[in-house]
PDB file of N, CA and C in Angstrom:
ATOM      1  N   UNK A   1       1.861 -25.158  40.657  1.00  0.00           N
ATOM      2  CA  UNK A   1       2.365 -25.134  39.293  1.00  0.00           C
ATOM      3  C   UNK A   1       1.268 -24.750  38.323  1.00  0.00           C
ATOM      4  N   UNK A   2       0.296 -25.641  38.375  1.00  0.00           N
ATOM      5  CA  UNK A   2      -1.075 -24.969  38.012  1.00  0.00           C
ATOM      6  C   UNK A   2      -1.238 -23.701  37.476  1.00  0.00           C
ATOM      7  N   UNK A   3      -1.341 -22.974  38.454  1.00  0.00           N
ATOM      8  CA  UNK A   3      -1.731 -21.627  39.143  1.00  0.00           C
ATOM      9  C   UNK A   3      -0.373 -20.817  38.202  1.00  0.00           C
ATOM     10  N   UNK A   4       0.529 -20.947  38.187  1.00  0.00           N
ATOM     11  CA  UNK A   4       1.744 -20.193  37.847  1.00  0.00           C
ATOM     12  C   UNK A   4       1.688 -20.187  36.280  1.00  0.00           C
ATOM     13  N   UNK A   5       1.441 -21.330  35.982  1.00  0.00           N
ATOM     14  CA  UNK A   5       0.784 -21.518  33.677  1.00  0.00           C
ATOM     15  C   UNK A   5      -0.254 -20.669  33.796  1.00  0.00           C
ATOM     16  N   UNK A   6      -1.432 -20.874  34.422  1.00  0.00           N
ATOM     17  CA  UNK A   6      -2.658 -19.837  34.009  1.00  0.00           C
ATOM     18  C   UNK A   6      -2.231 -18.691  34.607  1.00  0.00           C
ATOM     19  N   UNK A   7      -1.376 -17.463  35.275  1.00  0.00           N
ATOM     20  CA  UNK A   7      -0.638 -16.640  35.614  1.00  0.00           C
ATOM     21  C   UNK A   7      -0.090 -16.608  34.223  1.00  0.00           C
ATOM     22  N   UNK A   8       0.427 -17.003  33.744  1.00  0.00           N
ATOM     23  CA  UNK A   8       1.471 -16.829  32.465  1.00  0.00           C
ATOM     24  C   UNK A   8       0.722 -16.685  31.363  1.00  0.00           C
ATOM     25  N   UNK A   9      -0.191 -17.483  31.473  1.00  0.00           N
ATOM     26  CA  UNK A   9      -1.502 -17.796  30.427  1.00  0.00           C
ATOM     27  C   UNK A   9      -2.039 -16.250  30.015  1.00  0.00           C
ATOM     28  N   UNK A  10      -2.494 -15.730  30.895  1.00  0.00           N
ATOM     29  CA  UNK A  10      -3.048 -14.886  31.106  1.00  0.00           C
ATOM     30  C   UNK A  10      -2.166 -13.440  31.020  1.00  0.00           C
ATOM     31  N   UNK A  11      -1.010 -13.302  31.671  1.00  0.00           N
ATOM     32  CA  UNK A  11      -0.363 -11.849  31.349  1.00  0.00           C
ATOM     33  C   UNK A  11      -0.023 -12.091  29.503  1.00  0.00           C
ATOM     34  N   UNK A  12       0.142 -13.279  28.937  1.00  0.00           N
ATOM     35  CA  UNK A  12       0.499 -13.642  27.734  1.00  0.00           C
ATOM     36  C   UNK A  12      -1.051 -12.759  26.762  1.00  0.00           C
ATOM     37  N   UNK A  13      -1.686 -13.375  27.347  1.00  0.00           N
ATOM     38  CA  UNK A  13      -3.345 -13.141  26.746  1.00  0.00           C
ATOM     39  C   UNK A  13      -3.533 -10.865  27.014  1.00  0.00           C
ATOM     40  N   UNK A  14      -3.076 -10.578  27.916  1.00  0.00           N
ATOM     41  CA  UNK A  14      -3.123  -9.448  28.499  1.00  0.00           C
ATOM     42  C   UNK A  14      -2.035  -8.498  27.165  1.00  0.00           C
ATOM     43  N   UNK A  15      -1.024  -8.737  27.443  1.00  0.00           N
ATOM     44  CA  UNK A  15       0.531  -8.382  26.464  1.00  0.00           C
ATOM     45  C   UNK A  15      -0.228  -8.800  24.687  1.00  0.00           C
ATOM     46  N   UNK A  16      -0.916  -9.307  24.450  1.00  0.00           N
ATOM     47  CA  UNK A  16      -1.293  -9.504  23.117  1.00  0.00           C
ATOM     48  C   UNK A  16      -2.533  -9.014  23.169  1.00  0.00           C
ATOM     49  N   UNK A  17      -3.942  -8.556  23.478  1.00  0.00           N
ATOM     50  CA  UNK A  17      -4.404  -7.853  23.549  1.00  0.00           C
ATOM     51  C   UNK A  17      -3.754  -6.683  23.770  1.00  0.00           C
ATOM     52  N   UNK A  18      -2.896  -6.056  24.676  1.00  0.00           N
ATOM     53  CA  UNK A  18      -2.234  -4.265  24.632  1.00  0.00           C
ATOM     54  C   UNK A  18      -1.542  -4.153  23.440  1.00  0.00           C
ATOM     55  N   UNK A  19      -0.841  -5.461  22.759  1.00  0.00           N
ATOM     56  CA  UNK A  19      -0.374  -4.996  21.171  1.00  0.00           C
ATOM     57  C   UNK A  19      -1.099  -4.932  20.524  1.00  0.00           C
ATOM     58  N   UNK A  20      -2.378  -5.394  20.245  1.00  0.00           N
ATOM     59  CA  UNK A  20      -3.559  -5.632  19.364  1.00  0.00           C
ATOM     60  C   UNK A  20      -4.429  -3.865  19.501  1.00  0.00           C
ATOM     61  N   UNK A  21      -4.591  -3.598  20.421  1.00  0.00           N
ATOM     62  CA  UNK A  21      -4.799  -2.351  20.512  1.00  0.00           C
ATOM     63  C   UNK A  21      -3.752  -1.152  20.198  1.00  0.00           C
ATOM     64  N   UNK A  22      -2.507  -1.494  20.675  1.00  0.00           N
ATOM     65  CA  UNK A  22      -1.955  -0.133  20.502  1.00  0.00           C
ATOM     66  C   UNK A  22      -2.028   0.163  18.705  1.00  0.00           C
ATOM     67  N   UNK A  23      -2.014  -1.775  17.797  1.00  0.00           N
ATOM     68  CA  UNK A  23      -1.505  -1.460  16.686  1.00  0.00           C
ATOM     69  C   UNK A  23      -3.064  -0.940  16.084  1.00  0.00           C
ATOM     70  N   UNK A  24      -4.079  -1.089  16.851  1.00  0.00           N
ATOM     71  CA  UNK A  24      -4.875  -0.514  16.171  1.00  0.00           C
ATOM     72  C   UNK A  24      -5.114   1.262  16.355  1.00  0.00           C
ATOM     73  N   UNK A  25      -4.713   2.094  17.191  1.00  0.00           N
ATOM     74  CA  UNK A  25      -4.104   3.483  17.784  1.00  0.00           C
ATOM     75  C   UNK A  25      -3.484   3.721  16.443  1.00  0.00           C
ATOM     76  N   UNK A  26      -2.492   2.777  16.530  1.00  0.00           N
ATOM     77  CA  UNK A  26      -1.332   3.743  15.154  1.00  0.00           C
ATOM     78  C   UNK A  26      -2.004   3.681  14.033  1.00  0.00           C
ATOM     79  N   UNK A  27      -2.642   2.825  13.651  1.00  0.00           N
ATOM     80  CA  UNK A  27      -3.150   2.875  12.131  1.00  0.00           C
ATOM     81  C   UNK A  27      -4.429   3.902  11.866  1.00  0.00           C
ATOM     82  N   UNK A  28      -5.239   3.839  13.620  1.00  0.00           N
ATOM     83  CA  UNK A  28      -6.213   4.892  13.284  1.00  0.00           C
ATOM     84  C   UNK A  28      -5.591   6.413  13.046  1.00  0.00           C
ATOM     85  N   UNK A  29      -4.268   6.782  13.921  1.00  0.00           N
ATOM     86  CA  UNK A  29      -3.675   7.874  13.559  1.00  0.00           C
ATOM     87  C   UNK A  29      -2.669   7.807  12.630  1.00  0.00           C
ATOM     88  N   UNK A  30      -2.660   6.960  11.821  1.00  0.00           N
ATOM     89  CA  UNK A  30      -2.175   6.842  10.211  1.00  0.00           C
ATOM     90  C   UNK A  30      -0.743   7.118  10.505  1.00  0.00           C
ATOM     91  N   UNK A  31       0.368   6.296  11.512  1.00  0.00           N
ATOM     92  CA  UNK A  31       1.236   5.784  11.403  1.00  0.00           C
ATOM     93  C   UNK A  31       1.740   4.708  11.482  1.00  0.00           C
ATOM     94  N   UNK A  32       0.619   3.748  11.339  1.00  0.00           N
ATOM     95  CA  UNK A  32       0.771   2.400  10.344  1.00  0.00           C
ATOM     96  C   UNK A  32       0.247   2.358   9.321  1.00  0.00           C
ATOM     97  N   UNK A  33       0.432   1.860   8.599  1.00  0.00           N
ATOM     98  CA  UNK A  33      -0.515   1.721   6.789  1.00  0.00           C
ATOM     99  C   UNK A  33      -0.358   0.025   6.931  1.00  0.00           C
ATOM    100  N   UNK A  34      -1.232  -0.601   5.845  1.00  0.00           N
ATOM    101  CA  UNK A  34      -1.442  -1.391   5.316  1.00  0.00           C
ATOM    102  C   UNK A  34       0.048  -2.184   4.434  1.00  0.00           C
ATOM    103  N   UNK A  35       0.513  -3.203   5.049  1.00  0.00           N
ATOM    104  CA  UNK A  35       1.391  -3.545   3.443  1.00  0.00           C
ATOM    105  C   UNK A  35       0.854  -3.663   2.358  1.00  0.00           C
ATOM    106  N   UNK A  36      -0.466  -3.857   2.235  1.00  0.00           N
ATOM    107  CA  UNK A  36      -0.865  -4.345   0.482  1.00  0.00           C
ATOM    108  C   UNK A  36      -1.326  -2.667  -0.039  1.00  0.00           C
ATOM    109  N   UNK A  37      -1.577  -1.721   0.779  1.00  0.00           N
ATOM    110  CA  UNK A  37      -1.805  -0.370   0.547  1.00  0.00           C
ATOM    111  C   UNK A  37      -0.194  -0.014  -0.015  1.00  0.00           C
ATOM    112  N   UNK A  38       0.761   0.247   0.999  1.00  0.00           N
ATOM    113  CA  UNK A  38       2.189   0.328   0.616  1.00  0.00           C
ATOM    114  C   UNK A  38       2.565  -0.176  -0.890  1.00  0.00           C
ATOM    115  N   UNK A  39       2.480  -1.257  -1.081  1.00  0.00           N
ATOM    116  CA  UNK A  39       2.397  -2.330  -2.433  1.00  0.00           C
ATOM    117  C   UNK A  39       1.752  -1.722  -3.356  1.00  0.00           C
ATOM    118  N   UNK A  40       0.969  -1.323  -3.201  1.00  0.00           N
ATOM    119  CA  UNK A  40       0.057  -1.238  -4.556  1.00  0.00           C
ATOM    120  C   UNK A  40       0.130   0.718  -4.755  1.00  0.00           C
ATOM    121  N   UNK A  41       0.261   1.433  -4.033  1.00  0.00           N
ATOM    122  CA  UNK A  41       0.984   2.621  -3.865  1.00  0.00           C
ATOM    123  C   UNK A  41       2.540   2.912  -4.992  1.00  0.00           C
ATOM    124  N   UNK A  42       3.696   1.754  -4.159  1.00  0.00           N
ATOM    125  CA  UNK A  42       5.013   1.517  -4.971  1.00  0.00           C
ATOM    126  C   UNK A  42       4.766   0.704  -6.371  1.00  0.00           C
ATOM    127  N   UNK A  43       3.502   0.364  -6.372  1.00  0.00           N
ATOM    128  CA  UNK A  43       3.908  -0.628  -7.766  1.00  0.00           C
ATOM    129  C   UNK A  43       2.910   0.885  -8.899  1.00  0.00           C
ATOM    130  N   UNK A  44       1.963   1.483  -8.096  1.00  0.00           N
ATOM    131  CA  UNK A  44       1.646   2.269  -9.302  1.00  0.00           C
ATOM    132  C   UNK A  44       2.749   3.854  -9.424  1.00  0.00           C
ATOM    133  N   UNK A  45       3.301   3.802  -8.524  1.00  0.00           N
ATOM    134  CA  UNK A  45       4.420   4.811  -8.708  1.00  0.00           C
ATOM    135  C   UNK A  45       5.603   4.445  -9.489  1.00  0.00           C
ATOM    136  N   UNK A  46       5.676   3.329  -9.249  1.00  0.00           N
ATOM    137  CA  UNK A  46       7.037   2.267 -10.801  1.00  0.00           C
ATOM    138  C   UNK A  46       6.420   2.053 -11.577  1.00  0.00           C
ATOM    139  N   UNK A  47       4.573   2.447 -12.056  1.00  0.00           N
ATOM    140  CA  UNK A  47       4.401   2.724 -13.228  1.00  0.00           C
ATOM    141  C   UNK A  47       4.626   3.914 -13.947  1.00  0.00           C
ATOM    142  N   UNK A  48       4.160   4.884 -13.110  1.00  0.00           N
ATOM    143  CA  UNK A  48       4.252   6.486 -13.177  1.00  0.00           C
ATOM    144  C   UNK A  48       6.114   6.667 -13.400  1.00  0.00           C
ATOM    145  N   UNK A  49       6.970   6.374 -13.040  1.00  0.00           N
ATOM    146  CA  UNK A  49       8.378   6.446 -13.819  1.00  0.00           C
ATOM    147  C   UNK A  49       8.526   5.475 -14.915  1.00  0.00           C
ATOM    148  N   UNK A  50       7.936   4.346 -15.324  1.00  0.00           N
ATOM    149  CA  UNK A  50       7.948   3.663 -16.609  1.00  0.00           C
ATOM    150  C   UNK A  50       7.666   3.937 -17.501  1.00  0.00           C
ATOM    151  N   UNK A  51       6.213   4.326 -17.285  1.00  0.00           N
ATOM    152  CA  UNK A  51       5.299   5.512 -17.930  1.00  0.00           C
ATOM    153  C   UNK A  51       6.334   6.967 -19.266  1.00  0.00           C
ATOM    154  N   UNK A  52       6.996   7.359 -17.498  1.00  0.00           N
ATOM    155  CA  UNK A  52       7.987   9.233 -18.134  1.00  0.00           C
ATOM    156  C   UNK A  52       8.910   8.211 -18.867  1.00  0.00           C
ATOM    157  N   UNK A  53       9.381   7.110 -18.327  1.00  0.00           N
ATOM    158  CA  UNK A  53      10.692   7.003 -19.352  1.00  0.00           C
ATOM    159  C   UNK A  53      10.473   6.599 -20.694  1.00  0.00           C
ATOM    160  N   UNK A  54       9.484   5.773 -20.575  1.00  0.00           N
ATOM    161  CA  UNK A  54       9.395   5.426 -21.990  1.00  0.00           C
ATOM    162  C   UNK A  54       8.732   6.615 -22.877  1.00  0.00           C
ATOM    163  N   UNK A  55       7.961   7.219 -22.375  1.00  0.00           N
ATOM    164  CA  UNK A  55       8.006   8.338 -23.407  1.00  0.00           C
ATOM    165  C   UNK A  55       8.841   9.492 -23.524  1.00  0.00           C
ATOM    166  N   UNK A  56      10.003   9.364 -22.548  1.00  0.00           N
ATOM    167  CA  UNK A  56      11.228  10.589 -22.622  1.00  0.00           C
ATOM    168  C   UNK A  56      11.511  10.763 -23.917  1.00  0.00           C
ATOM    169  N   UNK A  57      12.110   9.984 -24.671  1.00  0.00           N
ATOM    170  CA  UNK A  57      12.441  10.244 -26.230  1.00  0.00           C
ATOM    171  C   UNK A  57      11.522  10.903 -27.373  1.00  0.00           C
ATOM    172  N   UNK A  58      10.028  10.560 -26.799  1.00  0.00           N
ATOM    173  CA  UNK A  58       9.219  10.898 -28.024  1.00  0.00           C
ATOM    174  C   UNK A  58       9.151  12.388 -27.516  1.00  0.00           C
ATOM    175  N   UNK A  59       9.091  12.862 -26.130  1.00  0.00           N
ATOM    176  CA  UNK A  59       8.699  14.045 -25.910  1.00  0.00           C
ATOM    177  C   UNK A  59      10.214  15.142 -26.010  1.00  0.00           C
ATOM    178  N   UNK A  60      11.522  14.249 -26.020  1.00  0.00           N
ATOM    179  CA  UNK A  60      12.631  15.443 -26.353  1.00  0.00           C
ATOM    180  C   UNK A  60      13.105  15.442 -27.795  1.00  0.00           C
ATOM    181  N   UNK A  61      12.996  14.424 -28.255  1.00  0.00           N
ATOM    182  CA  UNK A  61      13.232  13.599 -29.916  1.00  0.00           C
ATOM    183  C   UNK A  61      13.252  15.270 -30.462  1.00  0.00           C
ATOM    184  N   UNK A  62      12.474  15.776 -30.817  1.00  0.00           N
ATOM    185  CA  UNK A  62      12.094  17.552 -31.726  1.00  0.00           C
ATOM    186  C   UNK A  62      13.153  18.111 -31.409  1.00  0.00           C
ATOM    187  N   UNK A  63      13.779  18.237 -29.796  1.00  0.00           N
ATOM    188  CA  UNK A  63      13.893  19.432 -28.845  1.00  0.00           C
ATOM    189  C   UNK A  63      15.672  19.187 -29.990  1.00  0.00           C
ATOM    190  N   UNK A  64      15.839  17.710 -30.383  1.00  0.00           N
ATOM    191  CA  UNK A  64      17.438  17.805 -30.470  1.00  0.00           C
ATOM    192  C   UNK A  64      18.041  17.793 -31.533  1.00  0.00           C
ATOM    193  N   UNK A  65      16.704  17.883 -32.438  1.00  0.00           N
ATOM    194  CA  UNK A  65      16.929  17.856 -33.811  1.00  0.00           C
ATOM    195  C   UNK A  65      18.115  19.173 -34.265  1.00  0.00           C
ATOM    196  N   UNK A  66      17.591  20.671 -33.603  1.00  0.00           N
ATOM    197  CA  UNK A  66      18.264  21.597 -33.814  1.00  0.00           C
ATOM    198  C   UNK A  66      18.971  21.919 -33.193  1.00  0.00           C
ATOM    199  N   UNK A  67      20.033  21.088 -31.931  1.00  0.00           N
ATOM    200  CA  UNK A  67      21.068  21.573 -31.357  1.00  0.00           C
ATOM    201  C   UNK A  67      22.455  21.301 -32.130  1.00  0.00           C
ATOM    202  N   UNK A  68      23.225  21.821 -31.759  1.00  0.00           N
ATOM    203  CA  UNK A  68      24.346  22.166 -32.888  1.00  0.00           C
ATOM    204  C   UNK A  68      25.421  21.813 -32.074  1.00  0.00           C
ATOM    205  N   UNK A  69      25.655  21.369 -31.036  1.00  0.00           N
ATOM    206  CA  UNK A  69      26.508  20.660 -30.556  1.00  0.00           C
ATOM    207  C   UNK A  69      26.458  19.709 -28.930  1.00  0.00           C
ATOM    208  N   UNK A  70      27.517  19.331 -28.854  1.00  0.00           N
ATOM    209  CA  UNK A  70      27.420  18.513 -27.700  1.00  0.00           C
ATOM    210  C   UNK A  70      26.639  19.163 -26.300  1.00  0.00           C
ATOM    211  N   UNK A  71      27.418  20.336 -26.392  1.00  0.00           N
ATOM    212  CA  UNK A  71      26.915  21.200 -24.985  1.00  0.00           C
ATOM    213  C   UNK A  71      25.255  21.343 -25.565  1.00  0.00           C
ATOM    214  N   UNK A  72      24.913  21.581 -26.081  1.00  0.00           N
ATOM    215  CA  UNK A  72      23.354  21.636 -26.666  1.00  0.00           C
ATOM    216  C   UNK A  72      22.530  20.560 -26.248  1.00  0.00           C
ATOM    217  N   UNK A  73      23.197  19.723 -26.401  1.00  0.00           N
ATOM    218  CA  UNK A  73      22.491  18.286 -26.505  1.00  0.00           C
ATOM    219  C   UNK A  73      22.514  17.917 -25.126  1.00  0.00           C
ATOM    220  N   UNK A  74      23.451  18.224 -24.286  1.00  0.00           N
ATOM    221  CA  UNK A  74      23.393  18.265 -23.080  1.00  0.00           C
ATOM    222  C   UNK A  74      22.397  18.416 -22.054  1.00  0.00           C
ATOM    223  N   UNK A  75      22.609  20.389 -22.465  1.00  0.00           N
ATOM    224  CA  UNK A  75      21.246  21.102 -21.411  1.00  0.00           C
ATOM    225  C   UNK A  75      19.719  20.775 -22.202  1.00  0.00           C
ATOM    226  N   UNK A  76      19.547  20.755 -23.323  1.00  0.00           N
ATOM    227  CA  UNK A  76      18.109  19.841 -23.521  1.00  0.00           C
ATOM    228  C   UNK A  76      17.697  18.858 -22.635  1.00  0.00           C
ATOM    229  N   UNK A  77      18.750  17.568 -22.935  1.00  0.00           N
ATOM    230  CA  UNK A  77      18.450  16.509 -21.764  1.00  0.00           C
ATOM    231  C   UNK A  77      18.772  17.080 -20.794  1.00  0.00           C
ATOM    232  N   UNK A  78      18.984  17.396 -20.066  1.00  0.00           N
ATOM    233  CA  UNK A  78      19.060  18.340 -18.629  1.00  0.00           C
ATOM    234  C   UNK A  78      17.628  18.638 -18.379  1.00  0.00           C
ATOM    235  N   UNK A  79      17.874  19.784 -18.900  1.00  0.00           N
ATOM    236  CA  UNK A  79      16.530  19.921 -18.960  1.00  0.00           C
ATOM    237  C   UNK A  79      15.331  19.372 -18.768  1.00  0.00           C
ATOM    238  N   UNK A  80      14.849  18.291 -19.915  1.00  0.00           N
ATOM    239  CA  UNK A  80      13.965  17.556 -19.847  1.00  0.00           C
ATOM    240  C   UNK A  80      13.720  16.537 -18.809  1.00  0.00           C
ATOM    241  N   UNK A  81      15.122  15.865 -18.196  1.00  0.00           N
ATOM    242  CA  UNK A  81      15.155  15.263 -17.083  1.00  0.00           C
ATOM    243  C   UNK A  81      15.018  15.623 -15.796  1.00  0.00           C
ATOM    244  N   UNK A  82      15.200  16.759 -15.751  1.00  0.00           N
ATOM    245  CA  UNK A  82      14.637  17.847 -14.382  1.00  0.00           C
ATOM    246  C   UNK A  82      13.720  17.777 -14.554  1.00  0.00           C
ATOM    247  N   UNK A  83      12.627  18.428 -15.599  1.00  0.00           N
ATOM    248  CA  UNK A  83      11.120  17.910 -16.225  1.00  0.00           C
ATOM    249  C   UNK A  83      10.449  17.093 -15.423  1.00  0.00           C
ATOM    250  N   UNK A  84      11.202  15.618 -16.239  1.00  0.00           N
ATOM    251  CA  UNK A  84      10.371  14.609 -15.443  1.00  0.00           C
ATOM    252  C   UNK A  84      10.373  14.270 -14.068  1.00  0.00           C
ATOM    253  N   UNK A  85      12.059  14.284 -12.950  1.00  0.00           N
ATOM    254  CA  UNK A  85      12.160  14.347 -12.334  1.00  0.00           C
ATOM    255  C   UNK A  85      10.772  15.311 -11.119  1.00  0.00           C
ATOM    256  N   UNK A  86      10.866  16.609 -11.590  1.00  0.00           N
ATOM    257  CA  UNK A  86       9.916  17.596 -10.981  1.00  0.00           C
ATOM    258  C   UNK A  86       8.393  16.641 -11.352  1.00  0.00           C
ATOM    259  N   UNK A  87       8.182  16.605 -12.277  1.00  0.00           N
ATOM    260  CA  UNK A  87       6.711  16.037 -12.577  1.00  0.00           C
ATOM    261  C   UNK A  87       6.386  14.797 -11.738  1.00  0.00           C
ATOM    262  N   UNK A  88       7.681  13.892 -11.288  1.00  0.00           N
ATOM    263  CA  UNK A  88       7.500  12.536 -10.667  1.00  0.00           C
ATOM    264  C   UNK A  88       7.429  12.784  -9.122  1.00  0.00           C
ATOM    265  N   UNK A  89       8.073  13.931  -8.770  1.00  0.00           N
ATOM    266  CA  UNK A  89       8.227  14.890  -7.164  1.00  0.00           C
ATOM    267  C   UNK A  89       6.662  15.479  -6.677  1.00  0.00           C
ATOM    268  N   UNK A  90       5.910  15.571  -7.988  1.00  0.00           N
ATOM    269  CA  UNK A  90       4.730  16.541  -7.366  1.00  0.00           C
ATOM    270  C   UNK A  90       3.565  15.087  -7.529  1.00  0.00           C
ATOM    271  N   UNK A  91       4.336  13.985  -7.710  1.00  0.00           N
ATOM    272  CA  UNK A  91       2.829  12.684  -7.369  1.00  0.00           C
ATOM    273  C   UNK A  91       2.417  12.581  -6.207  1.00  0.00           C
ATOM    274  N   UNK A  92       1.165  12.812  -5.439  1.00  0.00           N
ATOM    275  CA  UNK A  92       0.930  12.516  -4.749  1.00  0.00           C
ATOM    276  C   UNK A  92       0.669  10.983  -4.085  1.00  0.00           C
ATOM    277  N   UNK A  93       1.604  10.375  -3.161  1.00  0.00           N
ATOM    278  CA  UNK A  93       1.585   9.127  -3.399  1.00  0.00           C
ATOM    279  C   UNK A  93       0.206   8.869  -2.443  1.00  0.00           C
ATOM    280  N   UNK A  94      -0.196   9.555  -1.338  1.00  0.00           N
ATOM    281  CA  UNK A  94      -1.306   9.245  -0.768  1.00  0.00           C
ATOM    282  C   UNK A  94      -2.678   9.134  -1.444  1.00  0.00           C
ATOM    283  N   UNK A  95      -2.578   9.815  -2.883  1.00  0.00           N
ATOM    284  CA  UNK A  95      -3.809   9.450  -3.927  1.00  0.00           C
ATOM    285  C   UNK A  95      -3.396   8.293  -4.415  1.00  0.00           C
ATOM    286  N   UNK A  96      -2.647   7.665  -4.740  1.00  0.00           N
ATOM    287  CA  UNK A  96      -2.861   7.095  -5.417  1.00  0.00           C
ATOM    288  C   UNK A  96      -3.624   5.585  -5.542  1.00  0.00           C
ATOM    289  N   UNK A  97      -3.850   5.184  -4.519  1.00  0.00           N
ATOM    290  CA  UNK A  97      -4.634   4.308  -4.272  1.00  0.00           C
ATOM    291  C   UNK A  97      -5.823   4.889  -3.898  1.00  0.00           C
ATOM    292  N   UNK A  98      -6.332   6.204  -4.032  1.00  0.00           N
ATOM    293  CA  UNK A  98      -7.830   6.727  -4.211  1.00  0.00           C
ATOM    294  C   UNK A  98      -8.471   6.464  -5.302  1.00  0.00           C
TER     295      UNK A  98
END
């Protein structure tokens, strides 16, 4: 009986060392990341859209002064929201924790 726990002991000890390594494989070939990397990545990218929205108005505010009707007022914001949209598409999220 002995003999059969330290048998168990041991493939246990074996099976957690081969996970301990493989997870260190994936992260050296950068298909694991960090959760607090992940985290701090998503929290400065939900700044970078807090950021565009709150200044959406000051930067279309001009654009709508001179549209002359609904359809006008429309493709401006259209417009401008593709804008930001495109501008929020070209963040590189792998900088951003550089």
């Amino acid at each position: 009986m002995h003999l059969a726990a330290l048998a168990s002991a041991r493939a246990a000890s074996e099976q957690a060392r081969a996970r301990k390594l493989l997870l260190e494989c994936e992260t050296k070939e950068r298909r694991l990341v960090e959760r607090e990397a992940v985290t701090k990545a998503a929290l400065e990218f939900a700044m970078h859209i807090r950021n565009g929205l709150l200044g959406f108005p000051a930067r279309v505010a001009h654009k709508l002064v001179g549209a002359a009707d609904a359809e006008a007022i429309e493709r401006v914001l259209d417009d401008a929201i593709r804008e930001e949209l495109a501008a929020l598409s070209d963040i590189d999220l792998f900088a951003l924790n550089d």
